[in-house]
Protein backbone atom coordinates (compact mmCIF):
# COMPACT_ATOMS: atom_id res chain seq x y z
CA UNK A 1 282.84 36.68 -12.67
CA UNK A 2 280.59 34.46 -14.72
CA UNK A 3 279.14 34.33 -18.15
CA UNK A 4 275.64 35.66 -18.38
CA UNK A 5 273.93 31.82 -19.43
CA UNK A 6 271.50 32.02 -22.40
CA UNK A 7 270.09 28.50 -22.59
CA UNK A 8 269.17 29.03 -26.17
CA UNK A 9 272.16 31.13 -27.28
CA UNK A 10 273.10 28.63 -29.97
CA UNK A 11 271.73 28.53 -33.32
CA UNK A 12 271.75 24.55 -33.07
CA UNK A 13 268.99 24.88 -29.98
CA UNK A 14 265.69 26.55 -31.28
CA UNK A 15 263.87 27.97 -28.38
CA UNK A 16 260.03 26.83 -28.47
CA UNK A 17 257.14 28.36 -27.30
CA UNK A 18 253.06 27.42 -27.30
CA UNK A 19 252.53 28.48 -31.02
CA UNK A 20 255.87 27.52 -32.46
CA UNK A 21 257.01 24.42 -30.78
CA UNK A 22 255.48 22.23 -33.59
CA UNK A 23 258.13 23.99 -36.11
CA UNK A 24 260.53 22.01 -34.54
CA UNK A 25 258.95 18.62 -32.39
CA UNK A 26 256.68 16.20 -34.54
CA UNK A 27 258.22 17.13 -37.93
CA UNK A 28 259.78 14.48 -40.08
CA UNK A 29 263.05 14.39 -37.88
CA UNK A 30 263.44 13.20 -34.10
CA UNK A 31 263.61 16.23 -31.28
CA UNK A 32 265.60 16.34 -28.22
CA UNK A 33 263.90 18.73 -26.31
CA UNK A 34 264.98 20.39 -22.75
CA UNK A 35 262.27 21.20 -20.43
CA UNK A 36 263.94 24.10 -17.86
CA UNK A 37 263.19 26.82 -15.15
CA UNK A 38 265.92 29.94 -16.05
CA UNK A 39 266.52 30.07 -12.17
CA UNK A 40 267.35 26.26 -11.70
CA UNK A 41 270.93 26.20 -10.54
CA UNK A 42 270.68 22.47 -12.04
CA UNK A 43 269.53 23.48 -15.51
CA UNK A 44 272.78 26.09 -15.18
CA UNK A 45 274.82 23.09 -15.14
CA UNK A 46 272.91 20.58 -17.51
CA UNK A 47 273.24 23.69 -20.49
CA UNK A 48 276.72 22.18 -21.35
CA UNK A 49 275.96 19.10 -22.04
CA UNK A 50 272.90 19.31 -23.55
CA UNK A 51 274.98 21.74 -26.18
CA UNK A 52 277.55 19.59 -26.49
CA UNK A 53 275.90 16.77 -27.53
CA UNK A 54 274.09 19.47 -30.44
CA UNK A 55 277.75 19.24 -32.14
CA UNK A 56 277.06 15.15 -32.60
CA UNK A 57 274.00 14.93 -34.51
CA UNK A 58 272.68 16.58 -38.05
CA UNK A 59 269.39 14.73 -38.29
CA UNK A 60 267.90 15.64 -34.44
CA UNK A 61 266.24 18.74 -33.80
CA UNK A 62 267.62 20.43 -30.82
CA UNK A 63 265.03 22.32 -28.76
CA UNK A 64 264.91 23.91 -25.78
CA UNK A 65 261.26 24.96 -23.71
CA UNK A 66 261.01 27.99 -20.85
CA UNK A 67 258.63 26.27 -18.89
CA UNK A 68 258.21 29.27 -16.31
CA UNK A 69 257.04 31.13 -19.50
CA UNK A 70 255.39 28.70 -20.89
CA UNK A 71 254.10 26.20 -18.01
CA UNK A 72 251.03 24.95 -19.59
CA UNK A 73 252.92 23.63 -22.62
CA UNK A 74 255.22 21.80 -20.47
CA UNK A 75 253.05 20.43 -17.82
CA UNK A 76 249.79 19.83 -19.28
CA UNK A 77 250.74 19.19 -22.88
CA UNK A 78 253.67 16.86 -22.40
CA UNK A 79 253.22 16.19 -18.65
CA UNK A 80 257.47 17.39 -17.65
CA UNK A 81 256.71 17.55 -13.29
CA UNK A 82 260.66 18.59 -12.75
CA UNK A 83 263.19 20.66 -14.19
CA UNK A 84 265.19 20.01 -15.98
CA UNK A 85 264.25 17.24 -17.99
CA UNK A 86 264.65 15.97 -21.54
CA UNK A 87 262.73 13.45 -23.74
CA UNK A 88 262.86 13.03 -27.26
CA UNK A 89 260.22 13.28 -29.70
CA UNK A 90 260.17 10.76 -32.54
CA UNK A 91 259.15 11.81 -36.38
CA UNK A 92 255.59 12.85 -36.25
CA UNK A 93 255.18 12.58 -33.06
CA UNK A 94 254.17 14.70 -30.02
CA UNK A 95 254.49 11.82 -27.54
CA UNK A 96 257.47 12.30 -24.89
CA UNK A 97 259.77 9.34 -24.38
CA UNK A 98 261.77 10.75 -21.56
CA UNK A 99 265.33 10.40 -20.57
CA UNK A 100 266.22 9.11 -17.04
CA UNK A 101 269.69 9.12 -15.88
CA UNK A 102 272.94 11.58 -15.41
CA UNK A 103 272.41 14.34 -17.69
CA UNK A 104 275.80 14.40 -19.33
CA UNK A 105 276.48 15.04 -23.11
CA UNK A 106 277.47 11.12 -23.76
CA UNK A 107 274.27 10.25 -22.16
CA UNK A 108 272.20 11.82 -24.36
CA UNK A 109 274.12 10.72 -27.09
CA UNK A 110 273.11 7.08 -26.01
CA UNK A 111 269.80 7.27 -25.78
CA UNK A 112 269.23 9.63 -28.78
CA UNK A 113 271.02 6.52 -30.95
CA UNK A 114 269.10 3.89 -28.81
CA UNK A 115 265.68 5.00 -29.37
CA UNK A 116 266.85 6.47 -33.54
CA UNK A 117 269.55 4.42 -34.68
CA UNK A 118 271.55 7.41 -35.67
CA UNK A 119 274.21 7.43 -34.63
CA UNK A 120 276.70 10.08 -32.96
CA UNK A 121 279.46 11.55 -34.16
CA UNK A 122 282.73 12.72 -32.23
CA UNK A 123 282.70 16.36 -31.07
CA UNK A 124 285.64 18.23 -32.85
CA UNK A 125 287.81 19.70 -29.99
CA UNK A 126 286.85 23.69 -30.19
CA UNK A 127 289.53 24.78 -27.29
CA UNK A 128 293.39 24.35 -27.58
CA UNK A 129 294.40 22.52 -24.05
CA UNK A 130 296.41 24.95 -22.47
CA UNK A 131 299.36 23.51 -20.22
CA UNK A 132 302.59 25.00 -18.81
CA UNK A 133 304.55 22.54 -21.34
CA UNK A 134 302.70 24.24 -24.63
CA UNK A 135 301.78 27.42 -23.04
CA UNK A 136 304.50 29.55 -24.75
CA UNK A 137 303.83 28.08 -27.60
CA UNK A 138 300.16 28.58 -27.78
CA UNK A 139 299.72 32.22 -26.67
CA UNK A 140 302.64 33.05 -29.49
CA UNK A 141 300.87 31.37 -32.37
CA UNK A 142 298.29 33.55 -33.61
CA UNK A 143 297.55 37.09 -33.48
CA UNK A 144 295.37 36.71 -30.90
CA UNK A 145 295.29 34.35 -27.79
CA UNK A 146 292.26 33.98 -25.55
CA UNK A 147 292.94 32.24 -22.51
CA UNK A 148 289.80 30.50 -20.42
CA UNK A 149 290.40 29.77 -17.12
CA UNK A 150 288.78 27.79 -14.86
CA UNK A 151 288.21 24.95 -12.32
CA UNK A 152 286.88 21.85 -12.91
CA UNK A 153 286.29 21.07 -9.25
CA UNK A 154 283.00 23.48 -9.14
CA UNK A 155 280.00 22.43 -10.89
CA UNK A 156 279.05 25.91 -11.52
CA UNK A 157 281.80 26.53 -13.85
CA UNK A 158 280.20 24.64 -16.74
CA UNK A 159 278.21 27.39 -16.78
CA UNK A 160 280.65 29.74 -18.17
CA UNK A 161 282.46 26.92 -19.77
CA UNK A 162 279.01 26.89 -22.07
CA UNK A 163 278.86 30.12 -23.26
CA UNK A 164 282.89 29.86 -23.64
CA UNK A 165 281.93 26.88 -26.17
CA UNK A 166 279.99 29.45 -28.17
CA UNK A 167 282.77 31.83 -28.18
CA UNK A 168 285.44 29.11 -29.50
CA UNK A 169 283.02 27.53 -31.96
CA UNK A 170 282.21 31.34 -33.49
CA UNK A 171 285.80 31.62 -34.32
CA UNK A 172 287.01 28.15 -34.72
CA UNK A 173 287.91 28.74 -38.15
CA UNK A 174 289.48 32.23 -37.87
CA UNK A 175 293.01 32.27 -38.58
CA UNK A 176 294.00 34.99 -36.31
CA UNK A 177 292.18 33.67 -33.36
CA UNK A 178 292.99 30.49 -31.04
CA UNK A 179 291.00 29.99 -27.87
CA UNK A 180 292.63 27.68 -24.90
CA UNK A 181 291.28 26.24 -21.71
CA UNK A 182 293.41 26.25 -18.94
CA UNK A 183 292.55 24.12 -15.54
CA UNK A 184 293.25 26.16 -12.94
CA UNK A 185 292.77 23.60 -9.82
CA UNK A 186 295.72 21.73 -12.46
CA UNK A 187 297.78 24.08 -13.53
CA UNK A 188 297.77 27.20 -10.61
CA UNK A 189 301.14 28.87 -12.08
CA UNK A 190 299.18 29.55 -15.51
CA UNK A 191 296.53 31.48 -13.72
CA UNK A 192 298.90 34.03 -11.99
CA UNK A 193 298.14 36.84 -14.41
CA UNK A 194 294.48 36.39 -14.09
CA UNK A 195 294.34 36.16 -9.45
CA UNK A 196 293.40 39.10 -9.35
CA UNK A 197 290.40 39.25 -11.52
CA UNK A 198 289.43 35.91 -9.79
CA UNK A 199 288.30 32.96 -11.73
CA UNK A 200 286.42 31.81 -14.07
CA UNK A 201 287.55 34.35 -16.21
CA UNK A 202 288.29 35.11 -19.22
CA UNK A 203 291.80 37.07 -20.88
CA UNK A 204 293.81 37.56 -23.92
CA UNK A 205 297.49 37.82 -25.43
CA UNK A 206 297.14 40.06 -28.77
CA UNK A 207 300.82 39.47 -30.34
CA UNK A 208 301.82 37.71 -26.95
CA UNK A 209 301.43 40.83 -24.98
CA UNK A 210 299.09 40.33 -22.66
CA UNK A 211 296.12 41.85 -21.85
CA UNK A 212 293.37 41.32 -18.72
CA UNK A 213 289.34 41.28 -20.10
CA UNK A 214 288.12 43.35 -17.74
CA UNK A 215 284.36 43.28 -18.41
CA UNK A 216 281.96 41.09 -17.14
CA UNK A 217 282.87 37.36 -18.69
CA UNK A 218 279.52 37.71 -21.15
CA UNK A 219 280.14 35.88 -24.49
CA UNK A 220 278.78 38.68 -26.30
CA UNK A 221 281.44 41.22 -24.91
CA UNK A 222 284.23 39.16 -25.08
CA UNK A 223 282.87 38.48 -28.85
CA UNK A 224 282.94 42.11 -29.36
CA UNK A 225 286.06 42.24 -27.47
CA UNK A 226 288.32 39.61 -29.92
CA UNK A 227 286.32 41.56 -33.08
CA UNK A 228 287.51 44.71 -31.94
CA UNK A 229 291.48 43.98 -31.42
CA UNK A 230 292.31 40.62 -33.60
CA UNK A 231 290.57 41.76 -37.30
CA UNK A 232 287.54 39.57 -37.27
CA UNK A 233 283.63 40.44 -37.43
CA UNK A 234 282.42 37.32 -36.29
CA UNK A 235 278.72 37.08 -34.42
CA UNK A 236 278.09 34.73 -31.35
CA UNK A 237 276.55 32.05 -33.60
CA UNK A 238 279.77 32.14 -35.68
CA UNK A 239 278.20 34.18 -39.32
CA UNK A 240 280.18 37.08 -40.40
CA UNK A 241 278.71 40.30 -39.03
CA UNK A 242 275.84 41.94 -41.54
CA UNK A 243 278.24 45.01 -42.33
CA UNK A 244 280.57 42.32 -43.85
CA UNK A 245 280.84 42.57 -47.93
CA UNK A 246 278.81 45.46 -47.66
CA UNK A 247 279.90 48.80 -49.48
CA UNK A 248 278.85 51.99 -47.57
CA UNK A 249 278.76 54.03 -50.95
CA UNK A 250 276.87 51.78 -52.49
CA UNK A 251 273.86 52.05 -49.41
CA UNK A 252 271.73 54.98 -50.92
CA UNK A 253 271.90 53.93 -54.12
CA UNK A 254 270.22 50.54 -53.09
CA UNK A 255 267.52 52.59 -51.44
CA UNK A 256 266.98 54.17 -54.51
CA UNK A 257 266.22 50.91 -56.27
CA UNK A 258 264.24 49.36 -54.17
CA UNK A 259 261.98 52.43 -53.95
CA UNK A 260 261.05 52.35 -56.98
CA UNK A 261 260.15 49.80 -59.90
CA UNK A 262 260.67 52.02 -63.08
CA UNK A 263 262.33 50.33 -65.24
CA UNK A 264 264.44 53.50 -66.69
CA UNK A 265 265.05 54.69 -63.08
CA UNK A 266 266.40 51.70 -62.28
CA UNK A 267 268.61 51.19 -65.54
CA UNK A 268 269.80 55.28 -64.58
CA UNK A 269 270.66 53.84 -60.71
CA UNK A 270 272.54 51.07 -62.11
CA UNK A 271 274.80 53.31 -64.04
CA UNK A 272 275.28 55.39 -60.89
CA UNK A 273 276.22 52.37 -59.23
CA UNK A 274 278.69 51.16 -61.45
CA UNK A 275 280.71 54.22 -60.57
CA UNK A 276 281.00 52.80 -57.08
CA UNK A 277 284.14 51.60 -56.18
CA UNK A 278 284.05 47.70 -55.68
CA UNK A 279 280.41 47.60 -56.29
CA UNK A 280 280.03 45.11 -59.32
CA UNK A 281 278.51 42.96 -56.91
CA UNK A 282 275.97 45.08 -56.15
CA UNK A 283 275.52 45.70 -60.10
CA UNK A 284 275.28 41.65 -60.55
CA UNK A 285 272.10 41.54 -57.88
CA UNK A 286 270.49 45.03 -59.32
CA UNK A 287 270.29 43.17 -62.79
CA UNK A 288 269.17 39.78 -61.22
CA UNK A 289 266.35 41.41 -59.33
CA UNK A 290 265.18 43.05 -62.65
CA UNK A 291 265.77 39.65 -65.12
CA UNK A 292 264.30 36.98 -62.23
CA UNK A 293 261.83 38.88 -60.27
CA UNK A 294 261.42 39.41 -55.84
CA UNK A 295 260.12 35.78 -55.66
CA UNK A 296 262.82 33.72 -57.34
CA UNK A 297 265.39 36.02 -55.60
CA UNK A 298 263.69 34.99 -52.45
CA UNK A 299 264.36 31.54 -53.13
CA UNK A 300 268.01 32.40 -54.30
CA UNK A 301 268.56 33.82 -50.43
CA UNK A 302 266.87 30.81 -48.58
CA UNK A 303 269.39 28.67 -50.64
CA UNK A 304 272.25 30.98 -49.64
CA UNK A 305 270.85 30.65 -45.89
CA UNK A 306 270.32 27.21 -46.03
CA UNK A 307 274.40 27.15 -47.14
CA UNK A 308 275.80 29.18 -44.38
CA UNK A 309 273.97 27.05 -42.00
CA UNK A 310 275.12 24.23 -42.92
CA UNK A 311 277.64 22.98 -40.56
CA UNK A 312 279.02 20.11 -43.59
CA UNK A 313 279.86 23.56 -46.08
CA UNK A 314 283.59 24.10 -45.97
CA UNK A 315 284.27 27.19 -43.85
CA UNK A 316 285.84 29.34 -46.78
CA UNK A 317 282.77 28.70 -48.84
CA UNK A 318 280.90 29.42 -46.17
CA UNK A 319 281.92 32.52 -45.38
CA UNK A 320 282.12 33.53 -49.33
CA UNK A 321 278.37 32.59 -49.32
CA UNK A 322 277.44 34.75 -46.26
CA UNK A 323 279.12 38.59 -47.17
CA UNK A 324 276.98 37.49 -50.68
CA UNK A 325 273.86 36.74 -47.91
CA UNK A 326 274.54 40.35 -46.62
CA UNK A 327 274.56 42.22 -50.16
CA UNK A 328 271.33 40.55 -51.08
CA UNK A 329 269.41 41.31 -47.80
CA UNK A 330 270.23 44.93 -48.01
CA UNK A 331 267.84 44.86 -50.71
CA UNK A 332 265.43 42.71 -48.59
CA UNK A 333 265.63 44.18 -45.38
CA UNK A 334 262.71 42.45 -44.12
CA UNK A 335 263.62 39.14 -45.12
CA UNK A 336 262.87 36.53 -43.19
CA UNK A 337 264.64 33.12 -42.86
CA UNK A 338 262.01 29.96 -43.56
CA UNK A 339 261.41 27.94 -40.82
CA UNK A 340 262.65 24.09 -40.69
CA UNK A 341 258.98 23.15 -42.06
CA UNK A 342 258.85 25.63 -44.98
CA UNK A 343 261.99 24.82 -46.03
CA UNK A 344 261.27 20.96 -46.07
CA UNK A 345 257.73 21.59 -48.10
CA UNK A 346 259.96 24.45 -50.70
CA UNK A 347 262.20 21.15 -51.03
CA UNK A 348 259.88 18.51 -51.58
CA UNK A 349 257.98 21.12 -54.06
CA UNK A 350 260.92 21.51 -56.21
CA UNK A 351 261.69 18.63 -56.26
CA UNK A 352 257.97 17.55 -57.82
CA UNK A 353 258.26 20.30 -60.24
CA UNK A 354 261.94 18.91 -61.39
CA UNK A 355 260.08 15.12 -61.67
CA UNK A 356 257.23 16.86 -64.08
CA UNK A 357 259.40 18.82 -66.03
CA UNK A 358 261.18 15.57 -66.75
CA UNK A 359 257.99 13.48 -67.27
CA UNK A 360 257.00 16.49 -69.81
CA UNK A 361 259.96 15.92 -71.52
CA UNK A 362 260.04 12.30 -71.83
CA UNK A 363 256.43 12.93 -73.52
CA UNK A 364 258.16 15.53 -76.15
């Protein structure tokens, strides 16, 4: 059983088409970008790496290009003949310096610094290596223990080890939750419970009792799967679900307000609110709406956005941040994140307006 691949299933890889690629390649930061055909057994095995070596950089874009879907982009705009391949794109540029060579994760590290002068940084170790010395120990050390088993004498495993990757990095920093690798062309014994089901596969040990994932390996079940029985709400991309710091008493009375902009109905729906049990929160935001206005709200979510995607914010800050990020879009349910470019021009705006209001000042 394998892991359905998504080549794009990261938030670190932005998948590019024909009107959006420029979001992302020729902006003020380099690109890496990885030119693929979804049915290329060789792009199967490349998605590891090239995700891998997403976790060593914070100044590279990461970008990945369906170029079945979008052929014309990748042949007669940036002239890729096979698949896959990968180039980087320096700031402001659209020209393709491509990368020749084994396509492994330390590779691309090397020739991202060689042609930027940025330089890489280690990849923190997202699985616990499982072996029959620590095994005991491991699957007895957290509420729940999810076992990944494998071979690393097939090339088609890094398939599922890729989307296993996601899995571990979503809940890297849940304290209930500890996800090992374990070799099985190393270590047969440690794959006994798991024969059956045939490998790779995934399984888990919720308080050391063991129990056999018997869906399909998909990252998104087996997500769902660890939610369900170890007391997280984690997503595949690691964010807390949406329902997360949300009240459900508290929903109709935020439909209320944001149906209507009297300002005594809204005072009256505040007072109703209040009554809510642990919905000051909600309270706080009702009265920020009404003092600041929709637009500087807006701009108070893209900064809490910009936080939870940060991968330098501690992860208890994080976190904090996004159940916030979920109270404030229930009153925006339309909001949409800014793109990389938008975000960079709100920056650089502010940052004018700060200069002028100091220049003002100075003239005072």
């Amino acid at each position: 059983m394998f892991f359905l691949l998504y080549f794009s299933f990261s938030t670190d890889i932005q998948e590019v088409g024909d009107y959006d690629y420029q979001d992302y390649i020729g902006t003020n930061k380099p690109a890496l970008v990885k030119f693929y055909n979804p049915s290329c057994p060789h792009c199967f095995a490349m998605a590891d790496e090239f995700w891998q070596v997403t976790e060593m950089f914070d100044d590279v874009n990461f970008v990945a290009i369906d170029c079945i879907t979008h052929k014309n982009l990748c042949v007669n705009e940036f002239n890729i003949e096979k698949y896959p391949s990968v180039a980087i794109f320096m700031p402001n540029s659209l020209t393709p310096i491509k990368f020749e060579g084994y396509m492994g994760a330390d590779e691309f590290a090397k020739f991202v610094k060689e042609k930027t002068n940025i330089e890489p940084r280690k990849i923190p170790k997202l699985f616990y290596e499982v072996t029959p010395n620590n095994f005991e120990a491991w699957k007895d050390s957290k509420k729940c223990a999810v076992g990944i088993f494998y071979s690393s004498l097939f090339e088609h495993h890094k398939k599922f080890l890729y989307e296993a990757r996601m899995v571990a990095k979503a809940f890297q920093n849940e304290e209930n939750v500890t996800i090992g690798i374990i070799r099985c062309d190393k270590f047969r014994p440690l794959c006994k419970p798991v024969n059956d089901l045939g490998y790779p596969v995934a399984a888990r040990w919720t308080n050391a009792n063991y129990v056999p994932f018997n869906d399909m390996a998909i990252a998104n079940l087996l997500v769902l799967d660890i939610n369900d029985n170890c007391d997280t709400h984690r997503r595949i991309d690691g964010f807390l679900e949406e329902n997360v710091g949300r009240i459900e008493a508290a929903k109709p009375f935020v439909k209320e307000f944001i149906e209507t902009k009297d300002p005594e109905e809204r005072s009256k729906i505040i007072e109703k609110t209040k009554e809510v049990p642990g919905a000051s929160f909600y309270v706080k935001v009702m009265n920020r709406i009404i003092k600041e206005g929709d637009e500087k709200i807006i701009q108070t979510i893209n900064k809490m956005h910009h936080m939870i995607t940060d991968p330098h914010v501690n992860a208890k800050n994080r976190d904090f941040t996004n159940k916030n990020f979920n109270v404030f879009k229930e009153f925006y349910p339309n909001y949409i994140p800014p793109t990389q470019n938008q975000e960079s021009n709100e920056n650089t705006a502010n940052m004018e307006q700060h200069q002028s209001e100091k220049s003002e000042q100075k003239e005072l």
